[in-house]
Protein backbone atom coordinates (compact mmCIF):
# COMPACT_ATOMS: atom_id res chain seq x y z
CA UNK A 1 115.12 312.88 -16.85
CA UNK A 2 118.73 311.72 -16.46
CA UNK A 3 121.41 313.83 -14.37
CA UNK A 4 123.92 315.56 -16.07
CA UNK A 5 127.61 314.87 -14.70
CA UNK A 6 128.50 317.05 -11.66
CA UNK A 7 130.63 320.10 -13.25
CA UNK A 8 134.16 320.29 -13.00
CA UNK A 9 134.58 316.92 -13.70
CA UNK A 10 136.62 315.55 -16.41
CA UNK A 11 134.47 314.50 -19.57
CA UNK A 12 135.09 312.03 -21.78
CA UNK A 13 133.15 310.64 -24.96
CA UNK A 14 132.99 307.56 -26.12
CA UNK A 15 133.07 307.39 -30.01
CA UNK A 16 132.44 303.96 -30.84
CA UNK A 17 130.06 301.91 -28.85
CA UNK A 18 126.94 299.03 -29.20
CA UNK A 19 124.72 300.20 -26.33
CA UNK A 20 121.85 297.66 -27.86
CA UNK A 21 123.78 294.79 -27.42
CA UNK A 22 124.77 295.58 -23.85
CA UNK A 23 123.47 293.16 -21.58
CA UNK A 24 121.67 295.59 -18.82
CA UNK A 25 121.27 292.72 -16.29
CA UNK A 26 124.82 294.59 -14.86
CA UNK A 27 122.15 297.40 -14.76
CA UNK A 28 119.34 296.42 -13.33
CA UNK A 29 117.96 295.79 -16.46
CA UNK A 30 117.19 299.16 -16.99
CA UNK A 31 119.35 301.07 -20.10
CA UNK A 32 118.58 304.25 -17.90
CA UNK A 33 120.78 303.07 -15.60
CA UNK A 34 123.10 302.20 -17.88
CA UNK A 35 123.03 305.70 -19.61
CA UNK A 36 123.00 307.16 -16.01
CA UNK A 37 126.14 305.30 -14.75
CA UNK A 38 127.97 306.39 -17.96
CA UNK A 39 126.95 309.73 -17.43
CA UNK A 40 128.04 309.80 -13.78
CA UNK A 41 131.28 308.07 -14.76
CA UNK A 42 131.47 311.77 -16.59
CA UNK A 43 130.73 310.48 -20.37
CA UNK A 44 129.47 313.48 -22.24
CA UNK A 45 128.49 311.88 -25.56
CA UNK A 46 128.19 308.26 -26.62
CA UNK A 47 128.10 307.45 -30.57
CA UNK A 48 125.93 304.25 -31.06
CA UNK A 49 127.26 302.33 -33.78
CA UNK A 50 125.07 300.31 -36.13
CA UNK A 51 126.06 296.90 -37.55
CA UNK A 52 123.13 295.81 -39.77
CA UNK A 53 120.31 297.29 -41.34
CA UNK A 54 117.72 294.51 -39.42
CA UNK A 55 118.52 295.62 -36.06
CA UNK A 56 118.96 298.99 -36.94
CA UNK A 57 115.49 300.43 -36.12
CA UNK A 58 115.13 298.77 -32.88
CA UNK A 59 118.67 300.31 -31.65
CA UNK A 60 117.26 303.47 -33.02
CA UNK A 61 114.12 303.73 -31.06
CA UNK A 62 116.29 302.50 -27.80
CA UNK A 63 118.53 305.11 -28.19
CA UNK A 64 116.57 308.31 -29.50
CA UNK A 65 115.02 310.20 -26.84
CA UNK A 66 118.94 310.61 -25.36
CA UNK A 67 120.46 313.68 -26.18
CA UNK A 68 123.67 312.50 -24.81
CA UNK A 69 123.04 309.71 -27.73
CA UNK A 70 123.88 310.00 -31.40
CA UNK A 71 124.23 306.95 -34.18
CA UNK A 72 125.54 305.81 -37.37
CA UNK A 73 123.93 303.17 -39.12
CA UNK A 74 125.63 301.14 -41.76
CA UNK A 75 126.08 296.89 -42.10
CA UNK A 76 129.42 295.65 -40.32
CA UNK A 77 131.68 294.18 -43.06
CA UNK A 78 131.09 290.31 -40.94
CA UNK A 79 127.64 290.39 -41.97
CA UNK A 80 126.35 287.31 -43.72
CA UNK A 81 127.55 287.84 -48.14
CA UNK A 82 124.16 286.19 -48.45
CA UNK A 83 122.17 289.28 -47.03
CA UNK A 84 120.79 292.03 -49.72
CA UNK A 85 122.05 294.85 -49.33
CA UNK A 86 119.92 297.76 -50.14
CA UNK A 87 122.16 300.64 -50.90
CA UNK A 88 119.07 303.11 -51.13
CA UNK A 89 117.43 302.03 -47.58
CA UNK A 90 120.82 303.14 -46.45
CA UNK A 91 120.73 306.23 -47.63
CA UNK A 92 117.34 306.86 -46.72
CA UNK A 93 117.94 305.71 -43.10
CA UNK A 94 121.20 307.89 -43.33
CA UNK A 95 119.03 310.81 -43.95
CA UNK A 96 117.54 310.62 -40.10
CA UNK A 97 118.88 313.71 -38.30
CA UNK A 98 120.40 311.54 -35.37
CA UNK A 99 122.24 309.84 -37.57
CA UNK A 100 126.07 311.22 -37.54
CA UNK A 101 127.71 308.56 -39.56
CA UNK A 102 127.91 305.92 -42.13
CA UNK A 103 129.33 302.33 -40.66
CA UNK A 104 130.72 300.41 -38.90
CA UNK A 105 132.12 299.77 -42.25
CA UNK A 106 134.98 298.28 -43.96
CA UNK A 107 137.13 294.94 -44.60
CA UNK A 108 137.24 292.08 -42.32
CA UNK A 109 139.46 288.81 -43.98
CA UNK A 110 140.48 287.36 -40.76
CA UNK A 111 137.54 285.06 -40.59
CA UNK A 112 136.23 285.68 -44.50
CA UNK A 113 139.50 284.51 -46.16
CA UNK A 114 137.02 283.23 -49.04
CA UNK A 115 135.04 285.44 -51.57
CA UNK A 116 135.60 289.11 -50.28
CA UNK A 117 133.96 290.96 -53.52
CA UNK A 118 130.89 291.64 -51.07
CA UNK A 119 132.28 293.03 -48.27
CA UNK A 120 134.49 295.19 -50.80
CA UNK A 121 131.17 296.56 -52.74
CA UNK A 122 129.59 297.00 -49.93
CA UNK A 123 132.18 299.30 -48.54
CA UNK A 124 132.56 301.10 -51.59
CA UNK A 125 128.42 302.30 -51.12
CA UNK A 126 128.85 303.45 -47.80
CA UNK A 127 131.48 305.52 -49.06
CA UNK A 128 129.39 307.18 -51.88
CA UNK A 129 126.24 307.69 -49.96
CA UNK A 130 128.74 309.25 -46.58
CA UNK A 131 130.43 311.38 -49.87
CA UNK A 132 126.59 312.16 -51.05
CA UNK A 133 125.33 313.16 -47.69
CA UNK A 134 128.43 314.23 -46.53
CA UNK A 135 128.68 312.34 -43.42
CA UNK A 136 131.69 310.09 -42.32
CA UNK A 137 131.95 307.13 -42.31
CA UNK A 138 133.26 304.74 -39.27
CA UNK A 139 135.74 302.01 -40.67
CA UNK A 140 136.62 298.21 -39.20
CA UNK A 141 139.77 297.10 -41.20
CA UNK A 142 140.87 293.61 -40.57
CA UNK A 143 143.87 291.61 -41.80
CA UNK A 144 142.54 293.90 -44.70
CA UNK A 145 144.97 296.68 -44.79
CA UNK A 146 146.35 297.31 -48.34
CA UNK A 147 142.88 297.03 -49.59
CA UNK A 148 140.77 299.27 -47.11
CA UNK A 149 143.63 301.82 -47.96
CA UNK A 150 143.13 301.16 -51.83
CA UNK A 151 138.78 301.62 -51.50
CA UNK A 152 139.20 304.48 -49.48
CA UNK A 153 141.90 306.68 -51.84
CA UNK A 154 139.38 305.00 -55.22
CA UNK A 155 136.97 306.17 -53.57
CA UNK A 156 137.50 309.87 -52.51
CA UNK A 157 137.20 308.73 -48.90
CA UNK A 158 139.05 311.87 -48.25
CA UNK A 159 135.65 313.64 -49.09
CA UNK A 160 133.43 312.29 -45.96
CA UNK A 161 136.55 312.16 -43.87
CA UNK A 162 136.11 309.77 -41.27
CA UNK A 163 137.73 307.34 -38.30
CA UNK A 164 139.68 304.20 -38.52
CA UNK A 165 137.47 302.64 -35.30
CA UNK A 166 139.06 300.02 -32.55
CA UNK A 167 143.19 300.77 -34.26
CA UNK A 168 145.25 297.59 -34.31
CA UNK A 169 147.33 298.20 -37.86
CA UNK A 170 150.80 299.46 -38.27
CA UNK A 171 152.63 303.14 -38.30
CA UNK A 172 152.79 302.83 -41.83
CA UNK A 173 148.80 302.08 -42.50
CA UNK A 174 148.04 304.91 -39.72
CA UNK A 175 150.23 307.15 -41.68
CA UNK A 176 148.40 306.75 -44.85
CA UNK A 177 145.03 306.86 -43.17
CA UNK A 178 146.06 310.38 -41.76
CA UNK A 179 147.37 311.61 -45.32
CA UNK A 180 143.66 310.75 -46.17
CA UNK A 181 142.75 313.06 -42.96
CA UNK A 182 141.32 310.59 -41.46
CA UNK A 183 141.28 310.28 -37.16
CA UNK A 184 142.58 307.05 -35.33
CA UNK A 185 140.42 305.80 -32.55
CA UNK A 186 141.81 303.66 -29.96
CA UNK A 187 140.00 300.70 -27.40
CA UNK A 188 140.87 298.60 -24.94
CA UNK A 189 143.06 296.82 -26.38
CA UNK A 190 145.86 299.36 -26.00
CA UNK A 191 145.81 298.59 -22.36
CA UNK A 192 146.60 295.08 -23.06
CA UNK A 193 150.18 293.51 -22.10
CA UNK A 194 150.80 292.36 -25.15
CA UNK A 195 149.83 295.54 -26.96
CA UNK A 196 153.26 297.34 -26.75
CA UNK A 197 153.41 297.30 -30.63
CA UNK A 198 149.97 299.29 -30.57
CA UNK A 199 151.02 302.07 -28.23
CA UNK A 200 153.58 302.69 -29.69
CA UNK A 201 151.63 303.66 -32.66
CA UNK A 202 149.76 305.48 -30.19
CA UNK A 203 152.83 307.69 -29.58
CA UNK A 204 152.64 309.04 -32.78
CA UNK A 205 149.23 310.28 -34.02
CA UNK A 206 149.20 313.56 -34.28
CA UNK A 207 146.78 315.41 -31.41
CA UNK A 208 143.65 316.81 -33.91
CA UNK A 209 143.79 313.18 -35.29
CA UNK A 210 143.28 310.97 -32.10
CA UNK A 211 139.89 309.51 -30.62
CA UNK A 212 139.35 307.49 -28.02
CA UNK A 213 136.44 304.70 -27.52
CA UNK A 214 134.92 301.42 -25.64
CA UNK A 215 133.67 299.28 -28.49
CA UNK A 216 131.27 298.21 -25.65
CA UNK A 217 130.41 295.65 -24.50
CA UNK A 218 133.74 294.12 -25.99
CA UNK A 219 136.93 294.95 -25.42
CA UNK A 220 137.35 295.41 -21.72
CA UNK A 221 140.10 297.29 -20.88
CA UNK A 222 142.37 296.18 -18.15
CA UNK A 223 141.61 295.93 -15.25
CA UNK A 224 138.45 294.87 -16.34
CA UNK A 225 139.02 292.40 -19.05
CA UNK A 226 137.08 289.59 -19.71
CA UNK A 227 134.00 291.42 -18.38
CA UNK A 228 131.89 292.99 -20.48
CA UNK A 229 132.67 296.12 -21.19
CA UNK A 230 130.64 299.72 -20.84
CA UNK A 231 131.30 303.16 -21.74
CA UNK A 232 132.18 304.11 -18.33
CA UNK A 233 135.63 302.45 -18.91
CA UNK A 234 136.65 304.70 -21.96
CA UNK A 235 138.78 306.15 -18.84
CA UNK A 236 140.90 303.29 -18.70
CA UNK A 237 141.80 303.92 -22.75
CA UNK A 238 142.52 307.68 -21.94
CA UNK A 239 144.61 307.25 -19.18
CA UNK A 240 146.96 304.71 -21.15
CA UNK A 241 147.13 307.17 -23.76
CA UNK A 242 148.40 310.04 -21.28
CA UNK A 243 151.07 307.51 -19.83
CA UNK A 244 152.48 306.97 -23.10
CA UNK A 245 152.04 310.28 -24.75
CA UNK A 246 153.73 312.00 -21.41
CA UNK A 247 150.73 313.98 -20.66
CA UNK A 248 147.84 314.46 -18.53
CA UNK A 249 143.98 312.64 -19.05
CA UNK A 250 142.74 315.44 -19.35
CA UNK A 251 144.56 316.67 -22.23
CA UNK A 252 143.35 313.37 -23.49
CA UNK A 253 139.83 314.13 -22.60
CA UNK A 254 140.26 317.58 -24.42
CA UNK A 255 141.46 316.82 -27.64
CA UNK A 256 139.60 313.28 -28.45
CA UNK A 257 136.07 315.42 -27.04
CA UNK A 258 137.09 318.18 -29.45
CA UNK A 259 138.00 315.81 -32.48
CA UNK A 260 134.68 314.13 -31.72
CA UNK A 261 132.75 317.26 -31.96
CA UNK A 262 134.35 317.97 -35.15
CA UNK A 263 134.17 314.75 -36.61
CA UNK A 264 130.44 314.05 -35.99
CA UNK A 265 129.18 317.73 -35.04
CA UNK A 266 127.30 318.27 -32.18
CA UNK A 267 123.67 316.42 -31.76
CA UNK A 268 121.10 316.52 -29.43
């Protein structure tokens, strides 16, 4: 039975991380341990993210008897064209009360420049089965702006609601995500030096519309980049955001653990 965090604390969650593909030899190579240090580190709720269907049920069982625990499960819009995809083994697996969300999701062209008609239907299913089920969906939007923004209004994206995951577009794409209602989650990355661009954007999402996550184990913030990262460090995220917003971390904590709760409900 894991600890819960000593109370008074300041809790965070984590909304976006891949606790299957952490390598747990920084834990002993236990993923108790892992959970436990996250939990010590005073991370309330962690939201596994899926990326393909495959590994899906393995990250499942791994993951299920943790209450502090929930996941989405959806196929990453990197995966291979050549896959099937199987739009009604989504939905069924979508079904599974742990799961809180379709996704990751989306549009990725930086490194598919070629034939994106696969990654675009694809998108477009996860969006009708997260409208079906009404559950939101997570999306990854990559060098891929104009047309994640034209799926998701086509779409009735607006429906499911959602979260743009791991932010790194402009004002004027995060203003047209929010008219769409959708919340802005921000990594690592905004701790980077050469992210100035990014917190600025930062500046200006509105409070009910912010969220704050690890992408784990990528995306160390500093000071830890280059290692991999862990929930634990979702910290580092929150406390850039309070610099630049001009408040404190744990009106950061407060509102991104409240928007989560919203978002995704609360699981056990």
């Amino acid at each position: 039975m894991l600890s819960p965090t000593a109370r008074g604390s300041v809790l965070f969650v984590d909304s976006h991380c891949h606790l299957d593909c952490i390598d747990l030899a920084d834990f002993e190579g236990s993923f108790d341990r892992l959970i436990q240090h996250s939990i010590d580190s005073g991370i309330e709720q962690m939201l596994c993210v899926a990326i393909d269907l495959d590994s899906y049920p393995n990250m499942l069982v791994l993951v299920q008897d943790y209450p502090q625990i929930a996941v989405s499960v959806g196929v990453h819009p990197m995966a291979d064209p050549a896959t099937a995809f199987d739009a009604e083994q989504l939905k069924t697996l979508a079904r599974h009360p742990k799961v809180v969300a379709l996704g990751e999701t989306g549009l990725d062209y930086y490194y598919h420049k070629g034939d994106t008609r696969a990654q675009q239907d694809r998108f477009r299913s996860h969006i009708q089965i997260a409208n079906e089920l009404n559950k939101p969906i997570i999306v990854h939007t990559r060098d891929a702006g104009e047309d994640t923004l034209e799926i998701l209004r086509s779409e009735n994206a607006e429906k499911c609601g959602g979260v743009i995951h791991c932010f790194t577009e402009t004002m004027e794409f995060a203003d047209k995500a929010l008219e769409l209602g959708f919340m802005i989650s921000f990594s690592g990355i905004t701790t980077f030096k050469n992210a100035a661009v990014l917190r600025e954007v930062a500046c200006h999402v509105p409070d009910e519309n912010l969220l704050i996550e690890t992408d784990s184990p990528y995306l160390a913030p500093l000071p830890h980049r280059g290692k991999q990262n862990r929930p634990a460090w979702v910290r580092h995220v929150a406390e850039t955001l309070a610099e630049v917003r001009h408040t404190s971390v744990e009106h950061i904590a407060q509102i991104t653990r409240d928007n989560y709760f919203r978002l995704f409900g609360r699981h056990s």
